[in-house]
Protein backbone atom coordinates (compact mmCIF):
# COMPACT_ATOMS: atom_id res chain seq x y z
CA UNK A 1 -133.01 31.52 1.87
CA UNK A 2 -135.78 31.63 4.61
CA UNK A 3 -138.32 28.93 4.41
CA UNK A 4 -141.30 28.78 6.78
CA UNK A 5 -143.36 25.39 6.13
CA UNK A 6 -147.16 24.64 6.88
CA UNK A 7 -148.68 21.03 6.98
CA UNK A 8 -151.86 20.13 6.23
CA UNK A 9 -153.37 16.31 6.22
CA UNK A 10 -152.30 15.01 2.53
CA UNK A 11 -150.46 18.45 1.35
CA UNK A 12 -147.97 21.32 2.35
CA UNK A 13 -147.12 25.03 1.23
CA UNK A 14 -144.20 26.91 2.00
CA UNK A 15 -143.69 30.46 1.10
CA UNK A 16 -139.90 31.32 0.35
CA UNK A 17 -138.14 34.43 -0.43
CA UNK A 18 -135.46 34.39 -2.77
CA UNK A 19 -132.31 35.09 -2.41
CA UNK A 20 -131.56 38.60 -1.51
CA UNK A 21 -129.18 40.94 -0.09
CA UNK A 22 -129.36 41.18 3.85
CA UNK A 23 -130.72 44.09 4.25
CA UNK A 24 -133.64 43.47 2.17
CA UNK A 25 -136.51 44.47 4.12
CA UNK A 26 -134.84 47.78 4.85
CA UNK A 27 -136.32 50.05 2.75
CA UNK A 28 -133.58 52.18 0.28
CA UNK A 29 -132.98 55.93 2.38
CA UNK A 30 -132.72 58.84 -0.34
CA UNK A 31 -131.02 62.01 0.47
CA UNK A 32 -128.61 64.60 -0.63
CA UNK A 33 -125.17 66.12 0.00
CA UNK A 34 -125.83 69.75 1.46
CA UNK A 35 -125.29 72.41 -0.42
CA UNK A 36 -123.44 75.35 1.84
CA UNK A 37 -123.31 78.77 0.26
CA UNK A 38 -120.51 81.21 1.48
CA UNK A 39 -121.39 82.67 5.06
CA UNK A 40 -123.58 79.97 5.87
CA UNK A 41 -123.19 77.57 8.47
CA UNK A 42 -123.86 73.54 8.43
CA UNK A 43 -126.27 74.10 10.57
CA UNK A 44 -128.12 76.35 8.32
CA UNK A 45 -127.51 74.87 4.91
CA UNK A 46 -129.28 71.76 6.73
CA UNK A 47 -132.07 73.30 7.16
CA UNK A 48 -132.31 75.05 3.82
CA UNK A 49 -131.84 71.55 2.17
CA UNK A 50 -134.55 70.04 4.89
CA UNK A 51 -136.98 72.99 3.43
CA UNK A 52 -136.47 71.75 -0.10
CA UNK A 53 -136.29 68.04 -0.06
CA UNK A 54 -138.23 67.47 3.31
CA UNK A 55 -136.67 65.60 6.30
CA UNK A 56 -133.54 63.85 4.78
CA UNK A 57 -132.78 60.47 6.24
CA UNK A 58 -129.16 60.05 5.21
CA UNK A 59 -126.65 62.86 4.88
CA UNK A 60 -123.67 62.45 2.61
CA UNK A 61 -120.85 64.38 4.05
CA UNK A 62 -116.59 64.84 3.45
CA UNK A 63 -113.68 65.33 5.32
CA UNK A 64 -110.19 65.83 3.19
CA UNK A 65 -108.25 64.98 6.24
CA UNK A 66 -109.14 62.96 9.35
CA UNK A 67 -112.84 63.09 10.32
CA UNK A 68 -114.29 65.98 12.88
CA UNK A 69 -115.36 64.30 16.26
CA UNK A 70 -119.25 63.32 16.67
CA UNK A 71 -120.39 66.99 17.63
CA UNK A 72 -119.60 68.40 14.83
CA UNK A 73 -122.89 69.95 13.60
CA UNK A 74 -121.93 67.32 9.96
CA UNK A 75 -122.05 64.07 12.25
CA UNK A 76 -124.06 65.58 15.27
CA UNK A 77 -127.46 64.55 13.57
CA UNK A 78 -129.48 62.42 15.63
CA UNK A 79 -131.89 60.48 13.99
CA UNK A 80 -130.20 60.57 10.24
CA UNK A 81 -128.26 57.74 8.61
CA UNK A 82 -124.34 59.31 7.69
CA UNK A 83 -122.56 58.80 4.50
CA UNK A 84 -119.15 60.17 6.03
CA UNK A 85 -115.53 60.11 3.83
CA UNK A 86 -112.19 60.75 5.15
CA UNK A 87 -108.93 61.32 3.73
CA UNK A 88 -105.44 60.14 5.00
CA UNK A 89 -102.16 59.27 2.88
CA UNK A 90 -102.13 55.55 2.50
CA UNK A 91 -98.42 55.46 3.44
CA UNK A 92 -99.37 57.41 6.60
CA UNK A 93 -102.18 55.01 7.88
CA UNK A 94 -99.52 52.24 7.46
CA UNK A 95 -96.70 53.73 9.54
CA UNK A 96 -99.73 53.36 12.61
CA UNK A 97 -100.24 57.62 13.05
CA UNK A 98 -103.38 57.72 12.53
CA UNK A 99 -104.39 54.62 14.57
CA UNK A 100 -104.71 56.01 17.78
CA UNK A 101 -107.26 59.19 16.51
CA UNK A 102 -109.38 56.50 14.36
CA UNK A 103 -109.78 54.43 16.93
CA UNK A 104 -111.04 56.88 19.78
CA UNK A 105 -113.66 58.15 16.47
CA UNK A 106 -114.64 54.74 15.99
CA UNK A 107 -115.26 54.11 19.88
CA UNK A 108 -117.11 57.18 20.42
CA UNK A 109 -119.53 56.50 16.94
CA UNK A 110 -123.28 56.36 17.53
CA UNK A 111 -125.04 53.31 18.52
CA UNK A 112 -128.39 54.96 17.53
CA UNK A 113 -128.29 55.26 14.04
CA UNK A 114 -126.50 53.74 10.61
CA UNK A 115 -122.59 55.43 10.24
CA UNK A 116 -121.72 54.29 6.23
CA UNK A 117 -117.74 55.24 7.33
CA UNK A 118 -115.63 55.12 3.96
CA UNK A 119 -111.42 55.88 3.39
CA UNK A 120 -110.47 57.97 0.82
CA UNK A 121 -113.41 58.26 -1.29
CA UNK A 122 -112.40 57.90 -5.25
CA UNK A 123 -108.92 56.85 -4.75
CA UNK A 124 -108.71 56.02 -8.60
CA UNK A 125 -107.38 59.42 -9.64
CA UNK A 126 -104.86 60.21 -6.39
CA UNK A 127 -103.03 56.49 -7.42
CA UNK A 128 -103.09 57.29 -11.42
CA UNK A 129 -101.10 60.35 -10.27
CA UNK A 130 -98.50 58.39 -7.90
CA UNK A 131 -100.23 59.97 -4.43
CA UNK A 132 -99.51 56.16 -3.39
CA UNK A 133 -99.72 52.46 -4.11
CA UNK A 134 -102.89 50.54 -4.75
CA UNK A 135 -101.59 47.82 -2.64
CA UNK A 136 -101.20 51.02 -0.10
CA UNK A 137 -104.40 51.85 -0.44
CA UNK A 138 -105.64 48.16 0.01
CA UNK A 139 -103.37 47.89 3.09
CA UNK A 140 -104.80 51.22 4.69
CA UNK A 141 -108.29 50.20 4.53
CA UNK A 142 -107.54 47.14 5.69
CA UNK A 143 -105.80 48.64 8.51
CA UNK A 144 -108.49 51.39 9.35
CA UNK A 145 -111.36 48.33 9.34
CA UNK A 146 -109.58 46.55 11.58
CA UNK A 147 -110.12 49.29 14.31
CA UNK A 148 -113.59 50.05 13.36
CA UNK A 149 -113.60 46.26 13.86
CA UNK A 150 -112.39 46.90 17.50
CA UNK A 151 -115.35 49.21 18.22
CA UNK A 152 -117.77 46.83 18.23
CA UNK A 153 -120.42 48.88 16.90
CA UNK A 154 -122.93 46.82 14.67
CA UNK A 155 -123.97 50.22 13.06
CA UNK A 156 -120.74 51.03 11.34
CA UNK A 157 -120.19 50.26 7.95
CA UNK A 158 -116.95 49.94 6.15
CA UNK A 159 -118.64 51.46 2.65
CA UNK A 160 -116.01 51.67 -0.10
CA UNK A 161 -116.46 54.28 -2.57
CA UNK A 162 -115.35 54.59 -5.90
CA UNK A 163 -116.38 56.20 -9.51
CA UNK A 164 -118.51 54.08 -11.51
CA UNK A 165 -116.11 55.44 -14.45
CA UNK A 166 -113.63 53.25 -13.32
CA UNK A 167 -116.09 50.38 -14.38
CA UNK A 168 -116.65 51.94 -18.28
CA UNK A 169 -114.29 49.35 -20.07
CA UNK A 170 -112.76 52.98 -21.47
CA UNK A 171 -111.36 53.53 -18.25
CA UNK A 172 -108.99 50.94 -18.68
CA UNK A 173 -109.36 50.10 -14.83
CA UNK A 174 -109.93 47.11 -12.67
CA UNK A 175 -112.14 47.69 -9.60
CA UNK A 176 -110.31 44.87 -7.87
CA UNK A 177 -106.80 46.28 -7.86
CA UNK A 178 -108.27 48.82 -5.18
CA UNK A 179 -110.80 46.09 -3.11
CA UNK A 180 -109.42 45.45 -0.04
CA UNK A 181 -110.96 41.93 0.49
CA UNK A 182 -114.80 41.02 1.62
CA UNK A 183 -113.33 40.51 4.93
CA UNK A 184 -112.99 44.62 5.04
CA UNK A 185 -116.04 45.75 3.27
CA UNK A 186 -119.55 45.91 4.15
CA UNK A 187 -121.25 47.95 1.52
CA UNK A 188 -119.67 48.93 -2.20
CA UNK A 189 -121.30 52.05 -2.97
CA UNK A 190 -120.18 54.19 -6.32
CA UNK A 191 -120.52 58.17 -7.32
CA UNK A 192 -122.50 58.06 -10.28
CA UNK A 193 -121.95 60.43 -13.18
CA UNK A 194 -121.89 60.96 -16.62
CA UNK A 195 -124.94 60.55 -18.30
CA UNK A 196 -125.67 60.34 -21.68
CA UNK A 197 -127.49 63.82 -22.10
CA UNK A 198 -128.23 63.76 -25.97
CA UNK A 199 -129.92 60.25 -25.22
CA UNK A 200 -131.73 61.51 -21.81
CA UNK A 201 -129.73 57.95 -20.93
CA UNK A 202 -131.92 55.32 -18.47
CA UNK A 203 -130.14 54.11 -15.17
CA UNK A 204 -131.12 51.13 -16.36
CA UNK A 205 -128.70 51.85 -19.49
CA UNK A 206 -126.09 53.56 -17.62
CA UNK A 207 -125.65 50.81 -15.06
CA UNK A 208 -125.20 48.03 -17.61
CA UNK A 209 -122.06 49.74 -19.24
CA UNK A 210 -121.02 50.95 -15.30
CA UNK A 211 -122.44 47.66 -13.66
CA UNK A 212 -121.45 48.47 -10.14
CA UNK A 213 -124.74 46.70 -8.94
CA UNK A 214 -123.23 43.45 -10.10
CA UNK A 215 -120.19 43.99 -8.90
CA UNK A 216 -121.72 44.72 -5.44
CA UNK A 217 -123.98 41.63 -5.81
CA UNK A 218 -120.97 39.22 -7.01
CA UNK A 219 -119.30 40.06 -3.65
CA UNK A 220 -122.53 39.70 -1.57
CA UNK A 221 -122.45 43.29 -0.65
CA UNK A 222 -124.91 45.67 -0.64
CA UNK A 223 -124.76 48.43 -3.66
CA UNK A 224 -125.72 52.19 -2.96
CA UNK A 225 -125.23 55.42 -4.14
CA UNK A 226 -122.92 57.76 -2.47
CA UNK A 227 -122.79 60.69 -4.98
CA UNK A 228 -125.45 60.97 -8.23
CA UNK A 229 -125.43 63.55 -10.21
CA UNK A 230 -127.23 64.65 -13.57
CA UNK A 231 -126.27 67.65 -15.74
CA UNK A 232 -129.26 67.58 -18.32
CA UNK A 233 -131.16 70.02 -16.87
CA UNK A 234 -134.03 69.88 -19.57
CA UNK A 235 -134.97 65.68 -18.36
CA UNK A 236 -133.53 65.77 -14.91
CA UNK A 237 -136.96 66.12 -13.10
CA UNK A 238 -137.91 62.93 -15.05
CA UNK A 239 -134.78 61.29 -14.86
CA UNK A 240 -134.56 61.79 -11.27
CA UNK A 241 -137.70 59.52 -10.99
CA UNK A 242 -136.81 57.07 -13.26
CA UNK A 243 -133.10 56.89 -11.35
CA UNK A 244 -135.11 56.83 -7.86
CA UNK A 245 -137.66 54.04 -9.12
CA UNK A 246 -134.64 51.26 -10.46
CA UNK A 247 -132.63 52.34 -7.16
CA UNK A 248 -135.78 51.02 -5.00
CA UNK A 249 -136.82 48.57 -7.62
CA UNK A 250 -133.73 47.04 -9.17
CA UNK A 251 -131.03 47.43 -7.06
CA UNK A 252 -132.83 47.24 -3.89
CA UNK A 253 -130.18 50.21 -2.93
CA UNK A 254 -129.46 50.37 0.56
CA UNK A 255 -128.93 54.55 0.60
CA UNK A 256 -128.72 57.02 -2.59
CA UNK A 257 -127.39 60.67 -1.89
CA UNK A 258 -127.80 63.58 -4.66
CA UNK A 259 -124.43 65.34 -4.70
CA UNK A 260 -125.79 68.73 -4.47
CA UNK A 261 -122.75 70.88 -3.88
CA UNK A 262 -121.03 74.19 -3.94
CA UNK A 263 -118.72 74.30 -6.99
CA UNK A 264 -120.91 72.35 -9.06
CA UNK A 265 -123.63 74.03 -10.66
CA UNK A 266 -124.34 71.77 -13.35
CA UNK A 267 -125.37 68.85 -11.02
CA UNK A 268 -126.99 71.09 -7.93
CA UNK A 269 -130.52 71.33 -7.85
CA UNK A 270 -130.45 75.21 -6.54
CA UNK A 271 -133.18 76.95 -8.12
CA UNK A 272 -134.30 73.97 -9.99
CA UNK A 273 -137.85 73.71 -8.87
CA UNK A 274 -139.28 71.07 -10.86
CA UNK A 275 -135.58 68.91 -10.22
CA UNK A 276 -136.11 69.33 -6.52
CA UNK A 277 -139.53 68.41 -6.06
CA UNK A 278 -138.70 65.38 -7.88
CA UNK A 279 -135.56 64.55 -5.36
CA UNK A 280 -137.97 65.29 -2.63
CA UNK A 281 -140.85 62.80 -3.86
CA UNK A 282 -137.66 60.31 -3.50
CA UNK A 283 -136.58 61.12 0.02
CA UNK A 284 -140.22 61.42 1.39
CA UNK A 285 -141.29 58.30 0.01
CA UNK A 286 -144.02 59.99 -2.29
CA UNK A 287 -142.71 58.77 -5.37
CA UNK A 288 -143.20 55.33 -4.77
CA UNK A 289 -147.19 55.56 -2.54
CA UNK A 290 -149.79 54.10 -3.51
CA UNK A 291 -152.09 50.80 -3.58
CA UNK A 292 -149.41 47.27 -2.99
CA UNK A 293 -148.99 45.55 -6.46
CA UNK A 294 -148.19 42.30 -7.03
CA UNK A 295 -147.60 40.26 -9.73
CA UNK A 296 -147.41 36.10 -9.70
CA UNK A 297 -146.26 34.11 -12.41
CA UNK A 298 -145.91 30.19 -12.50
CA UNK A 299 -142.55 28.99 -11.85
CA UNK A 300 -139.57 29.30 -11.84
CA UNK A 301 -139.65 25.46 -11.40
CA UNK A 302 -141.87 23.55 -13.39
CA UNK A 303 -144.78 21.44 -12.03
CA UNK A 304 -143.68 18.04 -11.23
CA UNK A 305 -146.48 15.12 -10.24
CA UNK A 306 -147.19 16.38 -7.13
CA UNK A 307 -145.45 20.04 -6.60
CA UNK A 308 -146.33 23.37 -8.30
CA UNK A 309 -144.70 26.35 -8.02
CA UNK A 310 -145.61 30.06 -8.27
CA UNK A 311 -143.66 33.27 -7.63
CA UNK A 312 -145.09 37.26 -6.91
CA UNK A 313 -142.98 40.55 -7.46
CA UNK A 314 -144.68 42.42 -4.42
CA UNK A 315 -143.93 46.11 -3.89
CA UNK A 316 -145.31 47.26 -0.70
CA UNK A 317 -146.10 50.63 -2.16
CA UNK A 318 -144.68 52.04 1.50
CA UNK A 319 -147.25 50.17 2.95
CA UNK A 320 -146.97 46.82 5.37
CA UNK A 321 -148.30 44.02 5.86
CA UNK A 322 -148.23 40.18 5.19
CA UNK A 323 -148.23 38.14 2.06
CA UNK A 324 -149.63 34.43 1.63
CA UNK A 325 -149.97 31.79 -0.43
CA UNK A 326 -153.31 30.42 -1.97
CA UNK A 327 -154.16 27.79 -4.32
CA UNK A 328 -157.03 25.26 -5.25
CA UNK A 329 -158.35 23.13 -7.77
CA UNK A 330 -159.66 24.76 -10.73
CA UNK A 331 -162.58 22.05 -10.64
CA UNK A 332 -163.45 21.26 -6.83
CA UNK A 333 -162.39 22.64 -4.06
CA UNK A 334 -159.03 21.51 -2.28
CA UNK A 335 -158.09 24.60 -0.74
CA UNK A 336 -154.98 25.67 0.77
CA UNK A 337 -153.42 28.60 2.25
CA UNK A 338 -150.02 29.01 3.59
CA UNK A 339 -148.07 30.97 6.50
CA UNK A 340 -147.66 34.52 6.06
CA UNK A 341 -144.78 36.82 5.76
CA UNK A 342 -144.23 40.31 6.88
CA UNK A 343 -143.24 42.59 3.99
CA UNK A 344 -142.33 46.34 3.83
CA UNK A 345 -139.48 48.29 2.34
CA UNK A 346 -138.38 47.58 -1.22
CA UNK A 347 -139.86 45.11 -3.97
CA UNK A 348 -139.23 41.96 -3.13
CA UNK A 349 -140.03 38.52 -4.87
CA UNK A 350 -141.94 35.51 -3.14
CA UNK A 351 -142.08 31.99 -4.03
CA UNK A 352 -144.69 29.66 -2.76
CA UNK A 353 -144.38 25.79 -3.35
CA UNK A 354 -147.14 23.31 -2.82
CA UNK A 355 -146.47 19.81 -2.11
CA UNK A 356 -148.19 16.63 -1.92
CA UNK A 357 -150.77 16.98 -4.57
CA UNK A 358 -152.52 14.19 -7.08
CA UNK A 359 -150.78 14.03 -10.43
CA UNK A 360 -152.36 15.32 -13.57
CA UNK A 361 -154.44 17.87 -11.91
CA UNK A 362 -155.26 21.63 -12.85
CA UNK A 363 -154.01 24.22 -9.71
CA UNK A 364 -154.76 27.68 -9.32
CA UNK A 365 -152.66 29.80 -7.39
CA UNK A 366 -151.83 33.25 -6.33
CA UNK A 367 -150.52 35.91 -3.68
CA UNK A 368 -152.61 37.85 -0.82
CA UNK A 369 -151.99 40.84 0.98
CA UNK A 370 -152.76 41.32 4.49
CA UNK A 371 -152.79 44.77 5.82
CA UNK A 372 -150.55 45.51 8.97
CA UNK A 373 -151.88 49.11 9.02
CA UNK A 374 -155.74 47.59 9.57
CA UNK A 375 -155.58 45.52 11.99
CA UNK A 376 -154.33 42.34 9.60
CA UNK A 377 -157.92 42.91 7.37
CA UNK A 378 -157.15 40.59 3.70
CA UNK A 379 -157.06 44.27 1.55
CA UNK A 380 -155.76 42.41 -1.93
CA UNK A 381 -154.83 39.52 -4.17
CA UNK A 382 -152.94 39.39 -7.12
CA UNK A 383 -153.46 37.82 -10.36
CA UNK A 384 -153.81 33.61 -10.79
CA UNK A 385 -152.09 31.85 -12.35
CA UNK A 386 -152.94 28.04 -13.19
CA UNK A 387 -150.60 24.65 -13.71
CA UNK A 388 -150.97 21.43 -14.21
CA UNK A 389 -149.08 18.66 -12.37
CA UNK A 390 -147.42 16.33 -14.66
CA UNK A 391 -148.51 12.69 -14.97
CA UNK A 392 -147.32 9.87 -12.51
């Protein structure tokens, strides 16, 4: 929790933000698999998908074996966040082969942008089948973090990846029999599938029987999206939204990639106009422009004889600026206004307390906006809302 405090003569206010993940100011990065027809190259395919979905900031791309060196044209992308999967037999990575070519590709990683580095992507199946242990598996990652580790590279992320399936109680599974530890993982990211079509099914709805955001959150990781894919092709362009919106919203995802692959026609968006300008209002940040809302409410705590309370959802509508807090009397004057803080990104919520006040006496309090983009000019305020602090 980050609390920056203000004093003033008989009273303070402090504006707080609650707890969220770490990377919460970092706005969520949308983007897509690329879909390679026969006889064309990466190179090519990129820029088909960059024509249809508009500059892509993260890439989601696979490797069934080891992963190609950094000029391959799938990781030579300057300037674009990687999702990047590799694929070795557990057993293998523990018998040390594998160590000396992972840790060369982890040393020569770029510094310049985010590399979301994950083993064996969906492991659930290949261990069902006997392919190897869990506790391989475990031990593998383990292993292969360790020489990321050794890198030194603050821009690698160990990202483990697995099928939000394996969360529906009728899996039968346990996501922990294939964590490695906390120690080992920086992100927990899940390929999302499955939808229920007849019910044009919310994310919302989906997540809460596949709850891999609170799985994420109850190991302090961040939660993202490494494949998402939906086969009702009638709702898609509006479920597309809808999934974007609770990704940047709810989840405060750190990166969401479409799968939009060769071999899998009912979740590409080829030729699916409306589908694809609805993916590319996602990745270009059009879906969620507009004028900053915020909304206060009093609380969470209740008023006590001389503290209130007040908290604002604030989505910076891809805007930024600065948010304080205000508050007064509702008869007189006794105005106060607090530090500011610099939001951007995602939603976020704020909570201003204000201290040192006379018991059994009316406040009235709310949220500002200050505009970065205008030179710091006050551009809005949100609703009031008005308490009462409770007799001495």
């Amino acid at each position: 929790m980050r609390r920056l405090m203000a004093m003033f003569a008989a009273a303070a206010v402090a504006l707080v933000t609650l707890p969220t993940p770490a990377h919460a100011s970092t706005p969520t990065v949308f983007g897509a698999s690329v879909y390679q027809p026969s006889g064309q190259t990466f190179t090519q395919a990129l820029a088909n998908a960059v024509s249809r979905y508009g500059t892509l900031p993260v890439l989601r791309v696979f490797y069934p074996g080891a992963p190609g060196a950094w000029t391959d044209a799938k990781l030579n992308t300057p300037g674009r966040s990687t999702v990047v999967s590799f694929k070795y037999d557990a057993d293998t990575v523990l018998t040390g082969a594998a160590d000396d070519y992972l840790r060369s590709w982890f040393a020569a990683a770029p510094r310049d942008r985010d590399i979301f580095w994950s083993y064996y992507h969906e492991p659930e199946d290949d261990i069902r089948d006997g392919a190897f242990t869990a506790a391989a598996y475990r031990a593998a990652w383990q292993r292969i973090a360790g020489l990321a580790d050794q890198a030194g590279n603050s821009r690698l992320y160990a990202t483990t990846i697995w099928m939000d399936w394996t969360l529906d109680p009728k899996s039968g599974r346990n996501w922990r029999d294939y964590y490695p530890g906390a120690a080992f993982v920086d992100v927990m990211a899940w390929d999302v599938y499955n939808f229920d079509v007849a019910n044009s099914e919310t994310m919302a709805t989906h997540n809460a029987n596949r709850p891999g955001l609170e799985v994420a959150r109850s190991e302090g990781k961040p939660y993202a999206v490494a494949e998402i894919g939906v086969d009702d092709h009638a709702n898609r362009p509006a479920m597309l939204r809808e999934i974007a919106r609770w990704m940047r919203g709810t989840a405060d995802a750190r990166f969401v990639t479409y799968f939009d692959a060769t071999g899998w026609p009912q979740y590409d968006l080829n030729g699916d106009t409306a589908s694809i300008q609805s993916w590319k209002e996602a990745v270009t940040g059009t879906l969620f422009a507009g004028t900053p809302t915020m909304t206060t409410t009093a609380g969470p705590a209740a008023p006590t004889a001389s503290t209130i309370q007040w908290s604002t959802r604030v989505d910076p509508a891809q805007k930024v600026g600065w948010v304080s807090c205000a508050s007064w009397r509702t008869s007189g004057s006794d105005f106060l206004e607090g530090p500011r803080q610099y939001v951007a990104g995602n939603p976020e919520t704020v909570t201003c307390d204000r201290t040192g006040l006379p018991a059994n006496t009316s406040y009235r309090a709310r949220i500002k906006w200050w505009d970065a983009q205008t030179g710091g000019s006050l551009l809005y305020t949100s609703n009031t809302v008005d308490q009462v602090t409770a007799a001495s």
